[in-house]
C-alpha atoms as a PDB file:
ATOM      1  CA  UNK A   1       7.724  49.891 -41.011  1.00  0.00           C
ATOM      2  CA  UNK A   2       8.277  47.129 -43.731  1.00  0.00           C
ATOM      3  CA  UNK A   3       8.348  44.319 -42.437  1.00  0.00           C
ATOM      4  CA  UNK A   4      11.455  42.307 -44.703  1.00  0.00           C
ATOM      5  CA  UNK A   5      10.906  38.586 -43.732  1.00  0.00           C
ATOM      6  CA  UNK A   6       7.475  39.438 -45.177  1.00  0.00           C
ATOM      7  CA  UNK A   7       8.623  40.883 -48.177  1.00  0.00           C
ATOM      8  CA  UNK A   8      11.289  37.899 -48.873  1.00  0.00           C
ATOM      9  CA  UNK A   9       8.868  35.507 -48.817  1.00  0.00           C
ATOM     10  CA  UNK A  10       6.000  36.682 -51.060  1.00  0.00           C
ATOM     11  CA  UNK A  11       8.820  37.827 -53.500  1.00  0.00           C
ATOM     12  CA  UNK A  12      10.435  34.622 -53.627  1.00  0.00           C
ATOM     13  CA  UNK A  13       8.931  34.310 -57.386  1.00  0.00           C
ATOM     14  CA  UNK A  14      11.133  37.025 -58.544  1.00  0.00           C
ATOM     15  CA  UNK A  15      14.499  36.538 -56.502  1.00  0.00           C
ATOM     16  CA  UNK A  16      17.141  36.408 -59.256  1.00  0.00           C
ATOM     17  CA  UNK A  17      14.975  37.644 -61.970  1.00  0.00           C
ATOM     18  CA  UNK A  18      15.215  41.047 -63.392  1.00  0.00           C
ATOM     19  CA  UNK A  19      12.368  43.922 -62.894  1.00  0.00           C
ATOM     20  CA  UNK A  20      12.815  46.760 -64.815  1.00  0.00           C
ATOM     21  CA  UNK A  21      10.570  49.944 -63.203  1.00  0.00           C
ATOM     22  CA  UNK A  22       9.956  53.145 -64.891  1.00  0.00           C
ATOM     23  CA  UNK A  23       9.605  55.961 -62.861  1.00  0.00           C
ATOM     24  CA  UNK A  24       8.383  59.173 -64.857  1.00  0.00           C
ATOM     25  CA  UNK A  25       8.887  62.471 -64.291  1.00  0.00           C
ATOM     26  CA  UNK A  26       5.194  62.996 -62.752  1.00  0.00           C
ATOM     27  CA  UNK A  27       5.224  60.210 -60.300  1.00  0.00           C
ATOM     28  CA  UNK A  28       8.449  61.583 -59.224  1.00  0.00           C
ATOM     29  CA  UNK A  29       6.625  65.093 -58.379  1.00  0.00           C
ATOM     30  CA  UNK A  30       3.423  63.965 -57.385  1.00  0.00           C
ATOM     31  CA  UNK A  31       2.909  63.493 -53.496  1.00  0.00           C
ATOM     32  CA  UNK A  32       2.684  60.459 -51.684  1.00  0.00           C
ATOM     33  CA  UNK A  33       4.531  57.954 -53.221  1.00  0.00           C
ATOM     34  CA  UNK A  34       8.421  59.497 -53.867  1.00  0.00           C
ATOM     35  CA  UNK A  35       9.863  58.437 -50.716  1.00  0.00           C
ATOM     36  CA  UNK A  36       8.238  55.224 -50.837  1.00  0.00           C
ATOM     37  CA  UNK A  37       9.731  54.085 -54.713  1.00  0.00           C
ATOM     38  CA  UNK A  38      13.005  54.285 -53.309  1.00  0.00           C
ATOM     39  CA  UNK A  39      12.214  52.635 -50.037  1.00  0.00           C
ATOM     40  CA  UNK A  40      10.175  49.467 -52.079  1.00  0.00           C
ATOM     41  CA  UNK A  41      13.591  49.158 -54.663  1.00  0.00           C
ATOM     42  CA  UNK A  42      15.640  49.011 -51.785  1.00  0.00           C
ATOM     43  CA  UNK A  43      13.491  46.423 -50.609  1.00  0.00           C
ATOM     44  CA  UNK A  44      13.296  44.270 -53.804  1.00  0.00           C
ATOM     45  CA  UNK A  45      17.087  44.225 -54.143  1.00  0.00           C
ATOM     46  CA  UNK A  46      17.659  43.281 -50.236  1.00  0.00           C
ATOM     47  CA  UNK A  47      14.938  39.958 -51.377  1.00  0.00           C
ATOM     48  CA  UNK A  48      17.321  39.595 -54.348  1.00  0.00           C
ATOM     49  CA  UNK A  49      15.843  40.767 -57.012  1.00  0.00           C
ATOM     50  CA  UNK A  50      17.913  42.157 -59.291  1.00  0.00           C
ATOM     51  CA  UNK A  51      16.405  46.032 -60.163  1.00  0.00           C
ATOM     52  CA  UNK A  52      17.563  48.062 -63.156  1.00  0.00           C
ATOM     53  CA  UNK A  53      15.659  51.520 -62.326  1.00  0.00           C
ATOM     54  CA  UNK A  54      15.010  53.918 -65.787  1.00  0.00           C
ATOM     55  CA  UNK A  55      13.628  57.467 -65.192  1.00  0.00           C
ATOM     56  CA  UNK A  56      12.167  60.419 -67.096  1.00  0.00           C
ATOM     57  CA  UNK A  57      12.291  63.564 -66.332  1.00  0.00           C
ATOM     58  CA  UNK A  58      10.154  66.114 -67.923  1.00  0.00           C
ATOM     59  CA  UNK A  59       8.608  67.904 -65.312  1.00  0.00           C
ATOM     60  CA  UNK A  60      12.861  69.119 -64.491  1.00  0.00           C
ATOM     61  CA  UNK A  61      13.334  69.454 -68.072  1.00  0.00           C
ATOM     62  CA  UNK A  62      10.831  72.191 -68.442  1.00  0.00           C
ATOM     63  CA  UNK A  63      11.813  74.046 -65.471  1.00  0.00           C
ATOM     64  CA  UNK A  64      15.703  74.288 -66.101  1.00  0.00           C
ATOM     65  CA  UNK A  65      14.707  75.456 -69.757  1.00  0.00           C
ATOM     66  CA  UNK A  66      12.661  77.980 -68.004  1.00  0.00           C
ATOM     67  CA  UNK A  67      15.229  79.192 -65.891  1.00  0.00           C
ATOM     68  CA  UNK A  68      17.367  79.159 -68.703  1.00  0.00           C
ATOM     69  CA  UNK A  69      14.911  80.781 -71.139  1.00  0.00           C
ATOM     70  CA  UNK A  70      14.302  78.080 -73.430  1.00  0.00           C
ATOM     71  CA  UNK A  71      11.119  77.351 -75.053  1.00  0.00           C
ATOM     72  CA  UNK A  72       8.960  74.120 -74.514  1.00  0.00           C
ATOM     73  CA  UNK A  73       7.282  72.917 -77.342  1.00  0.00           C
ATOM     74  CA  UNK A  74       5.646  69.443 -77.743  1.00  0.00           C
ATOM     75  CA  UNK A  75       4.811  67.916 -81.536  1.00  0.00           C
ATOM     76  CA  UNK A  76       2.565  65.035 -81.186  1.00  0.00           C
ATOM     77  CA  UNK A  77       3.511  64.568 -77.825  1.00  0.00           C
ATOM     78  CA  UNK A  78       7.098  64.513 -78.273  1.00  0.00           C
ATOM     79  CA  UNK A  79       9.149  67.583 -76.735  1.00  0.00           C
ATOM     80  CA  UNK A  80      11.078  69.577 -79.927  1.00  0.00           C
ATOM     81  CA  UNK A  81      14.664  69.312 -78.990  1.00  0.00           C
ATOM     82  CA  UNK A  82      16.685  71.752 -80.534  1.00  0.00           C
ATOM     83  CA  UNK A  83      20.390  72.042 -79.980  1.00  0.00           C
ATOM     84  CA  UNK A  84      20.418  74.420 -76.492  1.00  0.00           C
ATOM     85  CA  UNK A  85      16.917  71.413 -75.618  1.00  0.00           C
ATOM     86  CA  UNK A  86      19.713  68.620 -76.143  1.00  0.00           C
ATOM     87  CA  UNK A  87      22.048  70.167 -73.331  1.00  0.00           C
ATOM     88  CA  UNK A  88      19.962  71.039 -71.271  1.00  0.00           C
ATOM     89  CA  UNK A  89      18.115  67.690 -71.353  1.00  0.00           C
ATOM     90  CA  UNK A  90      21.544  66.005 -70.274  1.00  0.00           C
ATOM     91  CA  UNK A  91      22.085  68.546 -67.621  1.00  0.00           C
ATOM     92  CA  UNK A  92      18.860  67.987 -66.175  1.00  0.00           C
ATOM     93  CA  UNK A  93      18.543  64.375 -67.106  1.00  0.00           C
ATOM     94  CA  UNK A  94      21.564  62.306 -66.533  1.00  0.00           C
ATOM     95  CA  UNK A  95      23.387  65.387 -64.612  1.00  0.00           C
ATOM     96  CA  UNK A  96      20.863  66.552 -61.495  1.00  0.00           C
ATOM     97  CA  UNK A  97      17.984  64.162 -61.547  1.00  0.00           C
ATOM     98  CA  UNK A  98      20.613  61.123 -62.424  1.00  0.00           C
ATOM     99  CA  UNK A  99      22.517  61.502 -59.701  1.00  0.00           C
ATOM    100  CA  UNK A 100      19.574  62.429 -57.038  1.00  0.00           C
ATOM    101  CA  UNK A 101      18.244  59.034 -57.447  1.00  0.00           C
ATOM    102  CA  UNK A 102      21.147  57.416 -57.088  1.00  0.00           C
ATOM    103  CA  UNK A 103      21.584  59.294 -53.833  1.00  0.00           C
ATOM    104  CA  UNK A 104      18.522  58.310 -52.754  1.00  0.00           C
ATOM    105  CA  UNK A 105      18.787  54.687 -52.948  1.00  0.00           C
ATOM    106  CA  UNK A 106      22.364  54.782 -51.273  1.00  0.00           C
ATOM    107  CA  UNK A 107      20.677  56.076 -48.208  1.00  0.00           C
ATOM    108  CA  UNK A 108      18.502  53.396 -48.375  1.00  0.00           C
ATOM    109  CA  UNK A 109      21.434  50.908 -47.972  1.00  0.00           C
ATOM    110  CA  UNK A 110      20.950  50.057 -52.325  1.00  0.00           C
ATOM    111  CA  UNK A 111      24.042  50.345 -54.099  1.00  0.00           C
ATOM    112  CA  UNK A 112      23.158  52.007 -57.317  1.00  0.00           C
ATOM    113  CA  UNK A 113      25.066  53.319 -60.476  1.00  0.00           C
ATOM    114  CA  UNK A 114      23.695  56.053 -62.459  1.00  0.00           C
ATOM    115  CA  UNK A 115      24.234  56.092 -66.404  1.00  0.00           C
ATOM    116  CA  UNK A 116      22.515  57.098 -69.572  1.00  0.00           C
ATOM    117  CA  UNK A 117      21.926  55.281 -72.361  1.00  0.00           C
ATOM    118  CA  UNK A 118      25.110  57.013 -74.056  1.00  0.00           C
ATOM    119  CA  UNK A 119      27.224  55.474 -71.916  1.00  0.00           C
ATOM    120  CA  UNK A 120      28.532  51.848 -72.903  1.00  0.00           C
ATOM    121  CA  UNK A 121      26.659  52.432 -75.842  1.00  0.00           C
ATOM    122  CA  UNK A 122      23.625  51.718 -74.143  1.00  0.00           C
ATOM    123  CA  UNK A 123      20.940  52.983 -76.256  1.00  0.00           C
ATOM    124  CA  UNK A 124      21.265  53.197 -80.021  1.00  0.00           C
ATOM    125  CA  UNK A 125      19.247  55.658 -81.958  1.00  0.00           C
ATOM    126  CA  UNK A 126      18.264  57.425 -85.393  1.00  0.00           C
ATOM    127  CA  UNK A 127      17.058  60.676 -85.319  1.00  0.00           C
ATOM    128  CA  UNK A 128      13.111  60.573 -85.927  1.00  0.00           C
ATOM    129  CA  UNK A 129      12.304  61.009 -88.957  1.00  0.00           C
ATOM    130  CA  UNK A 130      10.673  64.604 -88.257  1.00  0.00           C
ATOM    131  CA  UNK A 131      12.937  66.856 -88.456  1.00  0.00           C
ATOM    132  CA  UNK A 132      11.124  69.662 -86.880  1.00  0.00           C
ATOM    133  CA  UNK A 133      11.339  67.947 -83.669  1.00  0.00           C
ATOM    134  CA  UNK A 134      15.449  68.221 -83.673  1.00  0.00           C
ATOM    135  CA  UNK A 135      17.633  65.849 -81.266  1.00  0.00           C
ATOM    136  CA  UNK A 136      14.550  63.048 -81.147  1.00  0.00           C
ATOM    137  CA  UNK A 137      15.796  59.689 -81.081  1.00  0.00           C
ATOM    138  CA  UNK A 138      13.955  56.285 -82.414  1.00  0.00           C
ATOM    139  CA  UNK A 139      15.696  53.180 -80.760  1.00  0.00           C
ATOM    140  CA  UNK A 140      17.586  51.009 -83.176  1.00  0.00           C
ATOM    141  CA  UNK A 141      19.419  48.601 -80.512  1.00  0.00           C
ATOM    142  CA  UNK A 142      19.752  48.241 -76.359  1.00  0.00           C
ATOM    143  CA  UNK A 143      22.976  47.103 -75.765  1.00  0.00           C
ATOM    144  CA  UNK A 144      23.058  45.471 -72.294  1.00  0.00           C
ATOM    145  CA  UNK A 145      26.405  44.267 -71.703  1.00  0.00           C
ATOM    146  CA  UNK A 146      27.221  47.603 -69.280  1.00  0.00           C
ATOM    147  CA  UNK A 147      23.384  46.916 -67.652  1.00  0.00           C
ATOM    148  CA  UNK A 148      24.554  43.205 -67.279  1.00  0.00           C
ATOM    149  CA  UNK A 149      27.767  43.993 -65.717  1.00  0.00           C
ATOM    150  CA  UNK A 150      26.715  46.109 -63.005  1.00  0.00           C
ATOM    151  CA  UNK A 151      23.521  43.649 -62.190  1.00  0.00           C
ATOM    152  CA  UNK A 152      25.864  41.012 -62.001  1.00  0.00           C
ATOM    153  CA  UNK A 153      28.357  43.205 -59.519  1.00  0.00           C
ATOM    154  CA  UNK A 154      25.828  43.957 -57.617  1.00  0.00           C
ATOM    155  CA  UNK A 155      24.311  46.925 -58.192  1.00  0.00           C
ATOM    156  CA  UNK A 156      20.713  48.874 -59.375  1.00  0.00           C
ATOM    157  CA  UNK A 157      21.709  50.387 -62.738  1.00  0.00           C
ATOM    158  CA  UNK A 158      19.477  53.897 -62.571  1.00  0.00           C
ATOM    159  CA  UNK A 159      19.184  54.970 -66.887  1.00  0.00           C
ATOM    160  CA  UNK A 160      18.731  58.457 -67.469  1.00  0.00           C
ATOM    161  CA  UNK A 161      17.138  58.113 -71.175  1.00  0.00           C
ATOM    162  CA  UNK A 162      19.289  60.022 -73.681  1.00  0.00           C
ATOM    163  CA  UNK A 163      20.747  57.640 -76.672  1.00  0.00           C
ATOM    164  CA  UNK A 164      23.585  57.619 -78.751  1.00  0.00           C
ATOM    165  CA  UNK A 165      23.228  58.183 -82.917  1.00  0.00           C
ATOM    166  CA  UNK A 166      25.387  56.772 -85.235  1.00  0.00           C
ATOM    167  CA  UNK A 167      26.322  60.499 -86.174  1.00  0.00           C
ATOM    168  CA  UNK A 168      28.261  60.467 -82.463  1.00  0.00           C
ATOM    169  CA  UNK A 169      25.321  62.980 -81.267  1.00  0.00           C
ATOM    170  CA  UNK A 170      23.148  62.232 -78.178  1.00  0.00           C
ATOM    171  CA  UNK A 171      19.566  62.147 -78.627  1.00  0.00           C
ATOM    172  CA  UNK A 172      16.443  62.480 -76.527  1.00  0.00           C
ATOM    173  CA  UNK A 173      15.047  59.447 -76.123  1.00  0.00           C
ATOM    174  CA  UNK A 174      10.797  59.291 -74.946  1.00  0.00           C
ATOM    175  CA  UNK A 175      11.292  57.356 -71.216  1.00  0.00           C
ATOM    176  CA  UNK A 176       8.267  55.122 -71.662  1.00  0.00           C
ATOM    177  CA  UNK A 177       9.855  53.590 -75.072  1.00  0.00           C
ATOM    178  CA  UNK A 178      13.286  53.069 -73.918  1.00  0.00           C
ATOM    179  CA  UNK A 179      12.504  51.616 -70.647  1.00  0.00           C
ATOM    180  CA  UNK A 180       9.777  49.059 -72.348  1.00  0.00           C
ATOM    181  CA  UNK A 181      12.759  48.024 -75.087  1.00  0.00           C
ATOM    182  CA  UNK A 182      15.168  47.989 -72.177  1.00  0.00           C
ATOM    183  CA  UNK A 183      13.123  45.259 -70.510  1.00  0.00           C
ATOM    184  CA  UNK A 184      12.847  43.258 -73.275  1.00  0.00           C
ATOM    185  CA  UNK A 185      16.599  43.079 -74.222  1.00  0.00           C
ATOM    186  CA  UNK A 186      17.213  42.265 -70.732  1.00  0.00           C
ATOM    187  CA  UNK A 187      14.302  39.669 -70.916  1.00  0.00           C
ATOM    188  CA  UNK A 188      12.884  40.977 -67.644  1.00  0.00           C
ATOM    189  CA  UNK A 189      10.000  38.858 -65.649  1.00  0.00           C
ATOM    190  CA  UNK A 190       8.403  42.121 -64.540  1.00  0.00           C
ATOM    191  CA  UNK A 191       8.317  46.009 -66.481  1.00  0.00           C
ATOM    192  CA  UNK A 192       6.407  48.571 -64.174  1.00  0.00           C
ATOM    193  CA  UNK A 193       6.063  52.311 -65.078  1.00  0.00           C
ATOM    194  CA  UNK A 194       5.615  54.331 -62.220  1.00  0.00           C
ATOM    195  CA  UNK A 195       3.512  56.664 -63.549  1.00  0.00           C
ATOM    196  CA  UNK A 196       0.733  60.146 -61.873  1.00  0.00           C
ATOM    197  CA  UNK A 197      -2.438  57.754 -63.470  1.00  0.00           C
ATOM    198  CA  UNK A 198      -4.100  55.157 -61.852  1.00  0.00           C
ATOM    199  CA  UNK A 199      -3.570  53.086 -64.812  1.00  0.00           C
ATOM    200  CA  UNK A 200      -5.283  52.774 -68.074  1.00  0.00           C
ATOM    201  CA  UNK A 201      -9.112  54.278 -67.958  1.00  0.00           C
ATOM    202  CA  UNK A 202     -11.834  53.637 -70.403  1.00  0.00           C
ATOM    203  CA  UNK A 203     -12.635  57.271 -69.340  1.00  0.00           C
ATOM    204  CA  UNK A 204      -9.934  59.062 -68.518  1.00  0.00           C
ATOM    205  CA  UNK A 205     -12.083  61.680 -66.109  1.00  0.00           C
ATOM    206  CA  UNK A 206     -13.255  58.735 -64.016  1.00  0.00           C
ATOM    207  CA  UNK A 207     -10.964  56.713 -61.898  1.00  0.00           C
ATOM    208  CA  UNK A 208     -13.542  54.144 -61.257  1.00  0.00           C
ATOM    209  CA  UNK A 209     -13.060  53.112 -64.808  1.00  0.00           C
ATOM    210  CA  UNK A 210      -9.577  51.840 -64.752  1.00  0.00           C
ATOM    211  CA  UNK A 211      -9.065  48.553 -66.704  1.00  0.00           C
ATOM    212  CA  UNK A 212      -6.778  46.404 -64.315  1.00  0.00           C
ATOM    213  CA  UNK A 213      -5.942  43.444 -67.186  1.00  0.00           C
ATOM    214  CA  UNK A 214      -5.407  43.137 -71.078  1.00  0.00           C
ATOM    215  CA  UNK A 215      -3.874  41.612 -73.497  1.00  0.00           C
ATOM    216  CA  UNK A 216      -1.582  42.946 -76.148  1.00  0.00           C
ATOM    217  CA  UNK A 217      -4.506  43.011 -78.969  1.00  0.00           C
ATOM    218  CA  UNK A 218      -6.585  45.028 -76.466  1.00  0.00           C
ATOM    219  CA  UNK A 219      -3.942  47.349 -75.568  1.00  0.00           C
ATOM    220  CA  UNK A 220      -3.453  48.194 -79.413  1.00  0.00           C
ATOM    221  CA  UNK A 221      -7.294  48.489 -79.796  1.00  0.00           C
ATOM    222  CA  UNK A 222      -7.541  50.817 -77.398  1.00  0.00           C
ATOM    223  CA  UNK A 223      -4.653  52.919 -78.557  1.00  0.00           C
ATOM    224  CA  UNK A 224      -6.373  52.305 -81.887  1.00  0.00           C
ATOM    225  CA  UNK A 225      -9.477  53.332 -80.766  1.00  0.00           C
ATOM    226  CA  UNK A 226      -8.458  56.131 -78.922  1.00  0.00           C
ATOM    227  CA  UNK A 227      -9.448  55.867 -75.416  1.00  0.00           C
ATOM    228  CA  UNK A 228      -5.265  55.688 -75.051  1.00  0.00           C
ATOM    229  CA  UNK A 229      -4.002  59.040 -76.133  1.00  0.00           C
ATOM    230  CA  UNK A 230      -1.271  61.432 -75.520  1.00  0.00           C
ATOM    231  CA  UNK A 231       1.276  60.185 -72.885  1.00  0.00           C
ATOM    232  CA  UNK A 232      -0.667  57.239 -72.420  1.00  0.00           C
ATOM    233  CA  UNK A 233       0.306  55.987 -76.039  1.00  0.00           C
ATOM    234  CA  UNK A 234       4.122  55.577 -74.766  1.00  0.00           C
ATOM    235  CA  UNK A 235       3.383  54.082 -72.262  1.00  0.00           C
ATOM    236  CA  UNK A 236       1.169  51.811 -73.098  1.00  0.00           C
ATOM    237  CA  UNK A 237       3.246  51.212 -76.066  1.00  0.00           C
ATOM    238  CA  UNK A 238       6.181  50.169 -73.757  1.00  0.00           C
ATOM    239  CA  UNK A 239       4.065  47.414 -72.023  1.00  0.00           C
ATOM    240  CA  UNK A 240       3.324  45.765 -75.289  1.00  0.00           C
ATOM    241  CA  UNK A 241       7.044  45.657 -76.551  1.00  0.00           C
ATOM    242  CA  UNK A 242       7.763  44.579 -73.403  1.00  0.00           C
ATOM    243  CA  UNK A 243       5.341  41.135 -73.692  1.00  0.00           C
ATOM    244  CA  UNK A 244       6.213  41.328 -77.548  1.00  0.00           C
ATOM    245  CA  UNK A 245       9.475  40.139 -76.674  1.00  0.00           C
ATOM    246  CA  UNK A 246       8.946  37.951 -73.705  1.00  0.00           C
ATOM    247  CA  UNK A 247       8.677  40.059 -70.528  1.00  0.00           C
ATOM    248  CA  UNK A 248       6.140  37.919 -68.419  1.00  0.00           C
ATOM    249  CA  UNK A 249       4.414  40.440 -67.214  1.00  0.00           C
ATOM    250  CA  UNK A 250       3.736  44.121 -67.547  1.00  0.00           C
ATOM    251  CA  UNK A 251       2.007  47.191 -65.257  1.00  0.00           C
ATOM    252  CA  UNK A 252       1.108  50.793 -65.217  1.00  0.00           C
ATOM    253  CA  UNK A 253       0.306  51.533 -61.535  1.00  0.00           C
ATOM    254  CA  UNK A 254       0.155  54.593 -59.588  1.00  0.00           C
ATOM    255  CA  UNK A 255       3.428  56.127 -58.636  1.00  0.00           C
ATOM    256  CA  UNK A 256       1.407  58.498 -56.070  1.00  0.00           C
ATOM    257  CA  UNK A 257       0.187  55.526 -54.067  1.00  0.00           C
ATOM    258  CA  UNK A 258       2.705  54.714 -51.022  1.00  0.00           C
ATOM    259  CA  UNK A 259       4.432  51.400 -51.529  1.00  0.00           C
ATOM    260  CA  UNK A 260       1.953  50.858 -54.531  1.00  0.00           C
ATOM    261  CA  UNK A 261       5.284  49.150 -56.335  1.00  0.00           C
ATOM    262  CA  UNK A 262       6.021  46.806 -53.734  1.00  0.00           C
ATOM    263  CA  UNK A 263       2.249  46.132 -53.590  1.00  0.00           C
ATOM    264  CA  UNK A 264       2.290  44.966 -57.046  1.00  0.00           C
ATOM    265  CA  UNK A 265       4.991  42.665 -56.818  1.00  0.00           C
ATOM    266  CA  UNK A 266       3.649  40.866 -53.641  1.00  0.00           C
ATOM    267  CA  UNK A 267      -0.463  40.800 -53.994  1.00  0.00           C
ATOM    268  CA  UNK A 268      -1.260  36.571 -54.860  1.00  0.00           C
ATOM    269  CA  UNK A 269       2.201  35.653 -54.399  1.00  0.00           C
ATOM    270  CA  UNK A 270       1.922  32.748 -52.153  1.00  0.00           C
ATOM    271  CA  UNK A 271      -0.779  31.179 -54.676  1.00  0.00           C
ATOM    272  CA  UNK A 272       0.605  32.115 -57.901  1.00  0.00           C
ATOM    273  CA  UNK A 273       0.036  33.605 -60.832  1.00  0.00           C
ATOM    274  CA  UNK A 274      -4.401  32.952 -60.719  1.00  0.00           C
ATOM    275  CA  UNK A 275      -4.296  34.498 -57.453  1.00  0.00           C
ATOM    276  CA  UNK A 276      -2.115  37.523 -58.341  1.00  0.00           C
ATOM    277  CA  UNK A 277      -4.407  38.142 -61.203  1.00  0.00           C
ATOM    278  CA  UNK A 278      -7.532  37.764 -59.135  1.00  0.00           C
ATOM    279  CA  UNK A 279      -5.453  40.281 -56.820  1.00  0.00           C
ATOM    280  CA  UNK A 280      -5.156  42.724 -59.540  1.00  0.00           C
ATOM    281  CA  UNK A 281      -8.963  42.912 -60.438  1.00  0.00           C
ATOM    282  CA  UNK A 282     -10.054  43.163 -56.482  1.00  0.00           C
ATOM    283  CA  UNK A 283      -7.619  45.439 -55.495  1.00  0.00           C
ATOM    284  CA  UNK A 284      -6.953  47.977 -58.137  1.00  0.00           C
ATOM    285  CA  UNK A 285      -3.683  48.855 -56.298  1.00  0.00           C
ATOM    286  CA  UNK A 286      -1.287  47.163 -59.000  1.00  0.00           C
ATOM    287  CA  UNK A 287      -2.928  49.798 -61.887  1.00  0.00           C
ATOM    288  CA  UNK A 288      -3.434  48.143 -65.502  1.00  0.00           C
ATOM    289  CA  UNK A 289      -1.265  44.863 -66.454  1.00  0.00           C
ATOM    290  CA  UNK A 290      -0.779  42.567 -69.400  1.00  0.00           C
ATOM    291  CA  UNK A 291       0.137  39.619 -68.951  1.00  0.00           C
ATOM    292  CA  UNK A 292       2.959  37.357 -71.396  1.00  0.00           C
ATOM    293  CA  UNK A 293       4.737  34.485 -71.342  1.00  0.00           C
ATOM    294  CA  UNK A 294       3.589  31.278 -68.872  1.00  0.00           C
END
């Protein structure tokens, strides 16, 4: 059982500020941890912090194109989204999975409104520029008036990550990107991606090797350098927009972990910001961070 008065009080930092978690599509099918996401973001809103939940969604992706006979193919790490990809991405995406999450964190007593980035014009995007990867969209502008409204009416906006081109098509948007530029145009104190990794490893076969704090010239060195590759580039890639733009502080942690999210928000708290980063390094609970703004 959590225990709230607990909770309020080590999150006291963050009450009124805006958090911004990422919760991929693996963390959301790995064990452990999926119950416990929804019962932490329930928690951080009830200590009144106000949440704005993005999610992914590949794993369900894949399967309903299965089921629908639909070829997956990845370029680069990017999933080649044809036209029959497109729907079925905002079936999947901001129909199904959308609304399931939302669902999920009404049980838990957390009023939440499910959108995608198309609606209120929320993400604006150009088609990447290649073409053979179809209905790919590059962020030109997060437009947070619709986010703002329903923080400030009280509820957890949950963003299923399809975007809007200036063409009036929707495009699929990578989940790591948009929810690292959402952060920054909402100016967030926290961004946290939920993710099926421990966090950034100089070796990505041992665990033991996980690098628990950068900075943003690090992070690019070691995307540079490439001990970040794959899906690790997005989402490492998110974390440094993020702090590029003034987020205060950024995480990759463990999705699988139970109440690993809540974790990271509370470890140092009553001592501030040299504690929580001492926290970090001894516990290895809160995954890889970067750290921004004073």
């Amino acid at each position: 059982m959590i225990n709230e008065s607990i909770i309020k009080g080590s999150l006291k930092l963050y009450r009124e500020k805006v958090v911004v978690i990422k919760y991929g599509g693996a963390a959301m099918g790995a064990s452990g941890g999926g119950a416990s996401v929804i019962q932490d973001i329930a928690s951080l809103k009830r200590a009144g912090i106000k949440v704005v939940l993005v999610h992914g969604g590949g794993p369900e992706l894949s399967g309903l194109q299965a089921r629908l006979g639909i070829e997956t193919k990845f370029i680069d790490g990017l999933r080649v989204t044809d036209a029959e990809t497109i729907d079925a991405a905002l079936m999947a995406l901001c129909g199904k999975l959308n609304k399931d999450i939302v669902r999920m964190l009404e049980n838990e007593g957390c009023e939440a409104a499910g959108i995608s980035g198309i609606d209120g014009g929320v993400i604006k995007c150009e088609r990447h520029g290649d073409e053979d990867i179809g209905f790919v969209g590059e962020i030109v502008h997060v437009d947070t008036k619709l986010l703002n409204a329903l923080i400030e009416s009280g509820y957890t906006p949950v963003v299923a990550t399809v975007g809007l081109g200036a063409d009036g098509l929707a495009y699929n948007i990578n989940a790591d990107t948009a929810a690292g530029q959402i952060a920054a145009a909402l100016n967030a104190e926290f961004y946290i991606t939920l993710s099926d990794v421990p966090g950034v490893l100089k070796d990505k076969n041992d665990p033991a090797s996980l690098i628990t704090c950068m900075d943003i010239h690090e992070a690019e060195e070691l995307i540079e350098s490439d001990v970040v590759q794959d899906g690790m580039i997005p989402k490492v890639g998110g974390l440094i927009s993020a702090i590029r733009c003034g987020v205060r502080r950024a995480s990759i942690i463990d999705g699988r972990v139970p109440h690993a999210l809540l974790s990271s928000l509370t470890i140092g708290q009553e001592t501030g910001d040299a504690a929580m980063a001492k926290g970090y390094i001894d516990s290895g609970i809160a995954g890889t961070t970067i750290f921004g703004r004073k």
